[in-house]
C-alpha atoms as a PDB file:
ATOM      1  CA  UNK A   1      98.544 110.032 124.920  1.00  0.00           C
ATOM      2  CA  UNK A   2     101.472 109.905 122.747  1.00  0.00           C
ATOM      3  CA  UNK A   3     100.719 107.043 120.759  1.00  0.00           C
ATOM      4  CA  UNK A   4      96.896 108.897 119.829  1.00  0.00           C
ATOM      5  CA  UNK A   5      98.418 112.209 118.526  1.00  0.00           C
ATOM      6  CA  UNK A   6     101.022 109.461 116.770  1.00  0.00           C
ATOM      7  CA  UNK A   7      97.832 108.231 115.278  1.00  0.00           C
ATOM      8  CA  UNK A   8      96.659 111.458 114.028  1.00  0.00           C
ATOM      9  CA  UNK A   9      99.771 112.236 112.595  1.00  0.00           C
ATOM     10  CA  UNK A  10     100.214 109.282 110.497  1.00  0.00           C
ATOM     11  CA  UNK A  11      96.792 109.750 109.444  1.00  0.00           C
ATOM     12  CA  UNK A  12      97.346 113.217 108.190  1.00  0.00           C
ATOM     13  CA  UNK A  13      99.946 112.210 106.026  1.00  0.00           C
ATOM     14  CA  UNK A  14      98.119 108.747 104.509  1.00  0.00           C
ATOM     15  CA  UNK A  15      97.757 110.649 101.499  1.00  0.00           C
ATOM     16  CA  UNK A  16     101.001 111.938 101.104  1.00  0.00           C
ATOM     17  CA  UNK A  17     102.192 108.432 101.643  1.00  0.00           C
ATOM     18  CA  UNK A  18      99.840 106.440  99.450  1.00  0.00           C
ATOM     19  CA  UNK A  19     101.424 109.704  96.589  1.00  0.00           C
ATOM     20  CA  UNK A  20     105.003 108.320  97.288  1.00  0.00           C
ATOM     21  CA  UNK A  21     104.137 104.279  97.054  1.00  0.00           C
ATOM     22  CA  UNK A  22     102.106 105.242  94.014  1.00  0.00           C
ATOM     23  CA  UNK A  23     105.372 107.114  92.327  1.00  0.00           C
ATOM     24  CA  UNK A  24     107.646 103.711  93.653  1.00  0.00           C
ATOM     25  CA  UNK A  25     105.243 101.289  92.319  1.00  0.00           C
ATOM     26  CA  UNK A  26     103.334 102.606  89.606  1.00  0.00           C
ATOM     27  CA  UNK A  27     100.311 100.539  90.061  1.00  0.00           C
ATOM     28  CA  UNK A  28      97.450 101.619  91.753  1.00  0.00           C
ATOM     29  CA  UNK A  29      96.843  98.429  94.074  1.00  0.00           C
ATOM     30  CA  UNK A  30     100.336  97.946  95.202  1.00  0.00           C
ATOM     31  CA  UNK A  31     100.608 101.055  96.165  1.00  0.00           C
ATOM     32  CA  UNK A  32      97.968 100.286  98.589  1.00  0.00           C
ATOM     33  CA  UNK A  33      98.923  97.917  99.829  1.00  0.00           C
ATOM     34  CA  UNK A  34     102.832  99.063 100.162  1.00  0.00           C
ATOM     35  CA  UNK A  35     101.314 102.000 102.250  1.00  0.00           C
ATOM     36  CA  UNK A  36      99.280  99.223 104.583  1.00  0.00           C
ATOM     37  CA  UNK A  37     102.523  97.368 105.189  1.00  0.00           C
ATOM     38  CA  UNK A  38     104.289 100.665 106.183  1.00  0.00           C
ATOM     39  CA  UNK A  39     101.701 101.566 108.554  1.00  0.00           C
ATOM     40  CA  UNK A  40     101.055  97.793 110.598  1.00  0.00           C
END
């Protein structure tokens, strides 16, 4: 049960994630991919 509403959690904030690895990387694509690595 925990790990679900975890799930729904993280996925509420994907955007404001994918914001912050955008401002750290400044590229698009790595960005992306910076936010995939976070959230293995």
């Amino acid at each position: 049960m925990a790990s679900a509403k975890f799930q729904i959690n993280l996925m509420a904030l994907q955007a404001n994630l994918l914001n912050f690895a955008y401002m750290l990387t400044s590229n698009r694509d790595d960005a992306y991919d910076l936010l995939q690595d976070t959230t293995l």
